[in-house]
N, C-alpha and C. Protein backbone atom coordinates (compact mmCIF):
# COMPACT_ATOMS: atom_id res chain seq x y z
N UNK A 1 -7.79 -23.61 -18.41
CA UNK A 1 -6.67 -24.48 -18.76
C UNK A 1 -5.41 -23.63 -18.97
N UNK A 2 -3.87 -24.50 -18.69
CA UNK A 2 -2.57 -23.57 -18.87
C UNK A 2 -2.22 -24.41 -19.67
N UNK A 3 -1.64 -23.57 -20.53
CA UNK A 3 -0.25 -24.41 -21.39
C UNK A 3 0.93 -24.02 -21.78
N UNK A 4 1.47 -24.46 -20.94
CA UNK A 4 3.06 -23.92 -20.67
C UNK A 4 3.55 -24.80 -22.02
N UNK A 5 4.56 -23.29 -22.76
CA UNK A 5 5.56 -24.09 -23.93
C UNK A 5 6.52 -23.40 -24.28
N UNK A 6 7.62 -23.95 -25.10
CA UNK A 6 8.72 -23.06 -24.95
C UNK A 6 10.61 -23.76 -24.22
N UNK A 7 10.00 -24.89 -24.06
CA UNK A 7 11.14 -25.66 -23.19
C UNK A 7 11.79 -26.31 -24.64
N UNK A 8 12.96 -27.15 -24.24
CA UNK A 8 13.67 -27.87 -25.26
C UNK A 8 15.58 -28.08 -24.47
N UNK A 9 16.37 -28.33 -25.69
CA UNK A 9 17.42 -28.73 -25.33
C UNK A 9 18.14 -27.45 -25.67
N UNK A 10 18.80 -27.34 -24.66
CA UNK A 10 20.00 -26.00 -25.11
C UNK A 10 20.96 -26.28 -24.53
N UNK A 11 21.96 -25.41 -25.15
CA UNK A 11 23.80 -25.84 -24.19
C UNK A 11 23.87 -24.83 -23.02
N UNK A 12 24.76 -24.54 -22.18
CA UNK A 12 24.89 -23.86 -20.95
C UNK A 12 25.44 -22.16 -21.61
N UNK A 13 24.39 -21.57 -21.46
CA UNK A 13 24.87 -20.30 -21.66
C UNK A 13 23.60 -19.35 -21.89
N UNK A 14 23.14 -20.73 -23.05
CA UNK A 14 22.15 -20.10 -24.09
C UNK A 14 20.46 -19.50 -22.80
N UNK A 15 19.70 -19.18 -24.02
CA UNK A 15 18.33 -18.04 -23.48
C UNK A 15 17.01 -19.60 -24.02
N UNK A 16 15.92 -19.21 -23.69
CA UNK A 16 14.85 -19.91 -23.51
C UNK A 16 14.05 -18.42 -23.15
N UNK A 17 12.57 -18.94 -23.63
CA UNK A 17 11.42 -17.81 -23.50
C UNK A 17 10.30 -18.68 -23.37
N UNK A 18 10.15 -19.21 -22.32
CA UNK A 18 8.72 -20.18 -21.86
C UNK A 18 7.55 -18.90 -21.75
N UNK A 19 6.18 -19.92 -21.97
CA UNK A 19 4.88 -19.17 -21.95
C UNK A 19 4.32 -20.38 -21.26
N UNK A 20 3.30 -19.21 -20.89
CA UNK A 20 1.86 -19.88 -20.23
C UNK A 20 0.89 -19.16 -20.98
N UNK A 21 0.16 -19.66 -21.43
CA UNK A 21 -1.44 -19.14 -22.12
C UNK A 21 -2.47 -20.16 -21.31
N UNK A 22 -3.18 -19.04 -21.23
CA UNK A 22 -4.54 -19.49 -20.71
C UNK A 22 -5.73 -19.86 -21.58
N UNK A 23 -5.99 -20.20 -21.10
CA UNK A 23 -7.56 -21.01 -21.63
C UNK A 23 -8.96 -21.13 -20.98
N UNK A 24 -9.67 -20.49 -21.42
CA UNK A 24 -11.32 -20.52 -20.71
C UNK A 24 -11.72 -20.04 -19.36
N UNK A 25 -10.65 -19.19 -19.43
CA UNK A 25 -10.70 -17.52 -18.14
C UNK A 25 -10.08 -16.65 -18.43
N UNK A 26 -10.25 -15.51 -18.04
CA UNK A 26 -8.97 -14.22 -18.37
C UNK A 26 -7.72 -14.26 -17.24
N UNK A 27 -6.74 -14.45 -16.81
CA UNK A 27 -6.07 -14.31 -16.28
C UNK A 27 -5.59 -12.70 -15.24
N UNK A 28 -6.37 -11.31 -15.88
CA UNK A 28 -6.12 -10.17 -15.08
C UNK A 28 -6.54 -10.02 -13.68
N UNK A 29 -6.86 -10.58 -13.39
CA UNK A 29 -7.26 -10.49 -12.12
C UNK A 29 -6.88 -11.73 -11.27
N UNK A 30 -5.90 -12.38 -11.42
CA UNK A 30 -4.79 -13.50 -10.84
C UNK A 30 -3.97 -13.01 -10.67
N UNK A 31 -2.53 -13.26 -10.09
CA UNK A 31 -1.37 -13.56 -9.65
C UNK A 31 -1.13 -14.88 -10.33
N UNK A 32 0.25 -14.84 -10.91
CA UNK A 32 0.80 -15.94 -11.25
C UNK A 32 1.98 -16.30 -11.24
N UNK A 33 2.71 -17.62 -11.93
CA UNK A 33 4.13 -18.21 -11.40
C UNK A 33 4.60 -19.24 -12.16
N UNK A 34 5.67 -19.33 -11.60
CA UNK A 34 6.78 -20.48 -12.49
C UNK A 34 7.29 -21.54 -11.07
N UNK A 35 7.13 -22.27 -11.55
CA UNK A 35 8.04 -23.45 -10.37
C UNK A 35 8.32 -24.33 -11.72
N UNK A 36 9.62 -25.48 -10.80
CA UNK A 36 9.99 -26.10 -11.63
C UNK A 36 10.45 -27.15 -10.76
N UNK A 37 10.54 -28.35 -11.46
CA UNK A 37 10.95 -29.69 -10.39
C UNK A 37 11.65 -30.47 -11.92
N UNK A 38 12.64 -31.15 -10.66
CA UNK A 38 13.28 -31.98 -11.31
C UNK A 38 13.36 -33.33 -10.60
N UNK A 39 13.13 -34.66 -11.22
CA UNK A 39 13.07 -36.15 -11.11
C UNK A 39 13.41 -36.15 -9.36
N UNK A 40 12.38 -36.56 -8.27
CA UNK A 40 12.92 -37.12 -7.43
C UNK A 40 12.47 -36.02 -6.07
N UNK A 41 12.53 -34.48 -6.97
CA UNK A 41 12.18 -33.59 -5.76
C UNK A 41 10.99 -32.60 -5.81
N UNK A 42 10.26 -31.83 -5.00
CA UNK A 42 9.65 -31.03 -4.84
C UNK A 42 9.64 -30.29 -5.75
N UNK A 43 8.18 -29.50 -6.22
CA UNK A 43 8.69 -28.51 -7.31
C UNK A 43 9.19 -27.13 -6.80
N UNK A 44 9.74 -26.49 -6.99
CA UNK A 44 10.60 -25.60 -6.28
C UNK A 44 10.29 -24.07 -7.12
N UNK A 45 9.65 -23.33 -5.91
CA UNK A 45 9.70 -21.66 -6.71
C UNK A 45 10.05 -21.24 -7.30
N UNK A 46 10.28 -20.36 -8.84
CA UNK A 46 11.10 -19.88 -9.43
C UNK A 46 10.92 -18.27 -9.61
N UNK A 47 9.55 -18.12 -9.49
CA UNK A 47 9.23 -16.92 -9.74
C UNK A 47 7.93 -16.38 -9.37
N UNK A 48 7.37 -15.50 -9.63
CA UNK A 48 5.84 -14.88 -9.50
C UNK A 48 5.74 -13.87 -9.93
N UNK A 49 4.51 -13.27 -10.07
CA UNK A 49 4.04 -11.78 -10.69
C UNK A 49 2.84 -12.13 -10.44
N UNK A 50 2.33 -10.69 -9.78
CA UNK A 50 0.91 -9.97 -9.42
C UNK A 50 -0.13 -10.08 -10.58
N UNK A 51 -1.23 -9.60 -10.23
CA UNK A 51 -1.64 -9.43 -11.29
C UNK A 51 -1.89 -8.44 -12.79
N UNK A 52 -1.56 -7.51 -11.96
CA UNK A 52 -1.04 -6.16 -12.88
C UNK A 52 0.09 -6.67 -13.93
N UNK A 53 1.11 -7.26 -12.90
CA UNK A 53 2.33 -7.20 -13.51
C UNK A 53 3.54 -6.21 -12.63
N UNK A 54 2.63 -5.27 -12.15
CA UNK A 54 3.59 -4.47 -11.33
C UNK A 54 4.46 -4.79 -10.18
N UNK A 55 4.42 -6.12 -9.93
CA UNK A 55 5.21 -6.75 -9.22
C UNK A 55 6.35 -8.13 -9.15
N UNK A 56 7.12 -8.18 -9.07
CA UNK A 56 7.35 -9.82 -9.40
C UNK A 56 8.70 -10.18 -8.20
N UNK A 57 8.56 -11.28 -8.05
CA UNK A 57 9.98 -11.85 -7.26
C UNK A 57 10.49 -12.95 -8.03
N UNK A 58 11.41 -13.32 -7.65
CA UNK A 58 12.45 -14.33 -7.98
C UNK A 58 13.14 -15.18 -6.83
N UNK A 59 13.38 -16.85 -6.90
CA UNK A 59 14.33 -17.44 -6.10
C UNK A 59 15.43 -16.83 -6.15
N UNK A 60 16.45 -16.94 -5.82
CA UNK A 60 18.11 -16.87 -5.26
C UNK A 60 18.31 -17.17 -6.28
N UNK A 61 18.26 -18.41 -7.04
CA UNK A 61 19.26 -19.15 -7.47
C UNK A 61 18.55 -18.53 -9.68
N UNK A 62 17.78 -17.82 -9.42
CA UNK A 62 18.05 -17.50 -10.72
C UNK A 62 17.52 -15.98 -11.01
N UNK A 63 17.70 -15.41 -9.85
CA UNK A 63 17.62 -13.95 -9.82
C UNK A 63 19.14 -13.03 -10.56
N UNK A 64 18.45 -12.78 -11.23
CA UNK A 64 19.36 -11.58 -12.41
C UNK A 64 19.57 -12.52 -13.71
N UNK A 65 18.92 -13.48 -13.64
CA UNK A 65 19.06 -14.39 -14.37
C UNK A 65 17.55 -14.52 -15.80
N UNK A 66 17.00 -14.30 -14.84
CA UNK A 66 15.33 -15.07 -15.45
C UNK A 66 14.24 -13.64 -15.20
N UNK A 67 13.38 -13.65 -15.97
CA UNK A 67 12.72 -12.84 -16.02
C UNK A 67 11.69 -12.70 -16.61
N UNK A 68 10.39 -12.83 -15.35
CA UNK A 68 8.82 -13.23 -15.97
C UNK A 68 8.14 -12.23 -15.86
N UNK A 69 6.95 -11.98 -17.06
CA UNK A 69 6.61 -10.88 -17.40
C UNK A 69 4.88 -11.52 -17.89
N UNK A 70 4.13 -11.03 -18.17
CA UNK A 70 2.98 -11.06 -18.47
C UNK A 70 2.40 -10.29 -19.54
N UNK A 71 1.22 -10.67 -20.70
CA UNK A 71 0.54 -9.90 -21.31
C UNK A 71 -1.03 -10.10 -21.13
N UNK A 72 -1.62 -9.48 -20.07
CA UNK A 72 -2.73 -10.16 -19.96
C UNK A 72 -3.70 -9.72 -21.01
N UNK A 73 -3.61 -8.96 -22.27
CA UNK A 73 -4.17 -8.95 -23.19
C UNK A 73 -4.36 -10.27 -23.71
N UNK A 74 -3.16 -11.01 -24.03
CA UNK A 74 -2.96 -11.80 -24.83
C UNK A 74 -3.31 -13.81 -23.68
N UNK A 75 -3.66 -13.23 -22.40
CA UNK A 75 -3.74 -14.58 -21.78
C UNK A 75 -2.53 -14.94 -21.30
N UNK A 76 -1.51 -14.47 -21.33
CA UNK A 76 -0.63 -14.87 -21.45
C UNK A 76 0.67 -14.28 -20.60
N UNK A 77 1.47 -15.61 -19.93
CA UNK A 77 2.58 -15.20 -18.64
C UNK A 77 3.88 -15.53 -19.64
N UNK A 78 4.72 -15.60 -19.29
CA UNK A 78 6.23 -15.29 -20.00
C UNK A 78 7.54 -15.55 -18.65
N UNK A 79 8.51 -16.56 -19.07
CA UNK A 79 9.53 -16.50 -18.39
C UNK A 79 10.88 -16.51 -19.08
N UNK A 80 10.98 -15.52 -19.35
CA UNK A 80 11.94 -15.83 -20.10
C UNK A 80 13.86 -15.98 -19.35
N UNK A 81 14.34 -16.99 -19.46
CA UNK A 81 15.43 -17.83 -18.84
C UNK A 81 16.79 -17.59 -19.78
N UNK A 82 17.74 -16.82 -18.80
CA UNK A 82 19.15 -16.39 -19.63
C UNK A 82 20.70 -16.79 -18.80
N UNK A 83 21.33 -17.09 -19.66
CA UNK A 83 22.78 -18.10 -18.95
C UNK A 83 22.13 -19.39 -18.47
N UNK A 84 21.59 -19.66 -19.02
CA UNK A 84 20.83 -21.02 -18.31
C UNK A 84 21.95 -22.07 -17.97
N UNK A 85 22.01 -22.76 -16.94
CA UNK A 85 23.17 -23.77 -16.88
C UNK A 85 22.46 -24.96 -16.48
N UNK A 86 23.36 -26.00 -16.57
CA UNK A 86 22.77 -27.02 -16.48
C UNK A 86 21.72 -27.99 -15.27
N UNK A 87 22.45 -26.95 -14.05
CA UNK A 87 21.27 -27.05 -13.03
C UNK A 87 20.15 -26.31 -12.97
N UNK A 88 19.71 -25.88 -14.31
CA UNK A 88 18.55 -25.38 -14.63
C UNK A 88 17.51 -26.44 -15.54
N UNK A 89 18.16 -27.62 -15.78
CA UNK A 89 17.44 -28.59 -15.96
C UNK A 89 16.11 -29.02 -15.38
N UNK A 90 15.08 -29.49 -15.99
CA UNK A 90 13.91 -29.51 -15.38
C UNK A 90 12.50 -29.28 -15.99
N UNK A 91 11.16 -30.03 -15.48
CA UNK A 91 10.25 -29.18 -15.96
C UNK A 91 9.87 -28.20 -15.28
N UNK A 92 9.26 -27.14 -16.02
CA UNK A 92 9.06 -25.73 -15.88
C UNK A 92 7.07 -25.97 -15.50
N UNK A 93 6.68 -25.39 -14.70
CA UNK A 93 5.26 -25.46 -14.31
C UNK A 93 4.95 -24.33 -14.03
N UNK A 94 4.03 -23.68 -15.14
CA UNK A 94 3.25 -22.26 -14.37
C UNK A 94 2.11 -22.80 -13.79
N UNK A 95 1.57 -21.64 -12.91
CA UNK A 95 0.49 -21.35 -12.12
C UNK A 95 -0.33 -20.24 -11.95
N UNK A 96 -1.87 -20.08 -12.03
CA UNK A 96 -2.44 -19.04 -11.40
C UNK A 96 -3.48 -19.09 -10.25
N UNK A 97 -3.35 -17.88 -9.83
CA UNK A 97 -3.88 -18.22 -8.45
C UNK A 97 -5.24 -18.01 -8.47
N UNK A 98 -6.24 -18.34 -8.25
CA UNK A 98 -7.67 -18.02 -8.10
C UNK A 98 -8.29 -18.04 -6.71
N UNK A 99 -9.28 -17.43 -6.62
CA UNK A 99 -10.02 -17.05 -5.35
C UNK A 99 -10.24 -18.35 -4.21
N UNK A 100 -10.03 -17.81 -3.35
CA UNK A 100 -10.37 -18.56 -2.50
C UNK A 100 -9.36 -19.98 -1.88
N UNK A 101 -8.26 -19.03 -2.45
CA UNK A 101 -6.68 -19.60 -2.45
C UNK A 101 -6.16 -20.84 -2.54
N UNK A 102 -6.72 -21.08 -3.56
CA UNK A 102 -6.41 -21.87 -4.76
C UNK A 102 -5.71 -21.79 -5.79
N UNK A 103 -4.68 -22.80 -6.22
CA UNK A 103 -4.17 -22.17 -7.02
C UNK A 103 -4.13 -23.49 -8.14
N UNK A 104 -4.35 -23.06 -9.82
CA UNK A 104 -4.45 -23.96 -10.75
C UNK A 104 -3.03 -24.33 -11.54
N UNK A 105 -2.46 -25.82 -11.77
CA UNK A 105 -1.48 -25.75 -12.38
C UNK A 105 -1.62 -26.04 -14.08
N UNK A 106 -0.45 -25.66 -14.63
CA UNK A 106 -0.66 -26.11 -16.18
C UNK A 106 0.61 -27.35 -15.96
N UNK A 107 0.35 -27.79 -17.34
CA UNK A 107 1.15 -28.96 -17.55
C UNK A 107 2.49 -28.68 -17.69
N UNK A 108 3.67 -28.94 -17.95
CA UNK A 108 5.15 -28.64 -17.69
C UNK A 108 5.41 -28.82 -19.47
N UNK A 109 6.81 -27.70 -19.25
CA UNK A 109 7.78 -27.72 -20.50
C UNK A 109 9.16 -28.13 -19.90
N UNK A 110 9.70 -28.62 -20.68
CA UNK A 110 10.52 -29.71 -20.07
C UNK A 110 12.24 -28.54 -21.10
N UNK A 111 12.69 -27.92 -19.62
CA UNK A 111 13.93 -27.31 -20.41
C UNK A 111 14.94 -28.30 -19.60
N UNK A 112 16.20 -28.51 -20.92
CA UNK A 112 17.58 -29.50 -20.32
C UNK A 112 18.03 -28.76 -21.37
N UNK A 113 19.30 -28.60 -20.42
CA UNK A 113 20.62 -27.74 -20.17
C UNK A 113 21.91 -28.32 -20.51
N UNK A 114 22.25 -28.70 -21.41
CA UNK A 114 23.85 -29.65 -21.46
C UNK A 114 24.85 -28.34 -21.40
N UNK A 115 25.83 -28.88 -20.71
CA UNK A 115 26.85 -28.47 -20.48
C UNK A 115 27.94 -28.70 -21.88
């Protein structure tokens, strides 16, 4: 199980630090991620990291911006979201990937952005 938390209301500028914790697997040996969708569209890439950690990418649109990190001691993925603006509205959905290329979602944290 995932449980993404960490979302809420903030004004346009401010920081956010979403998590994913896992539940009833270890996560080190996954790859994992952030997408996020908002009312109406596709959920849309935001991020990823390997399973080490030694790797990660980012979309366009919030690269130098956002920055996901992992503790797989602790179960646990991390995105933490800075200058957030208001087209950063949305729920937030992590993911990990499991064998046989599959990939499991957790439930969404719901970050909105007022301007």
């Amino acid at each position: 199980q995932l449980q993404a938390s960490g979302g809420g209301l903030v004004q346009a500028g401010d920081s956010l630090r979403l998590s994913c914790v896992a539940s009833g697997r270890t996560i080190d040996s996954s790859d994992m991620g952030w997408f996020r969708r908002t009312p109406g569209k596709p959920r849309d890439f935001i991020a990823a990291i390997t399973k080490s950690g030694g790797s990660t990418r980012y979309a366009d649109s919030v690269k130098g911006r956002f920055t996901i990190s992992r503790d797989n001691a602790k179960n646990t993925m991390y995105l933490e979201t800075n200058s957030l603006k208001p087209e950063d509205t949305a729920v937030y959905y992590c993911h990990v990937d499991l064998p046989g290329g599959r990939r499991y979602w957790g439930q969404g944290t719901l970050v909105t952005v007022s301007s």
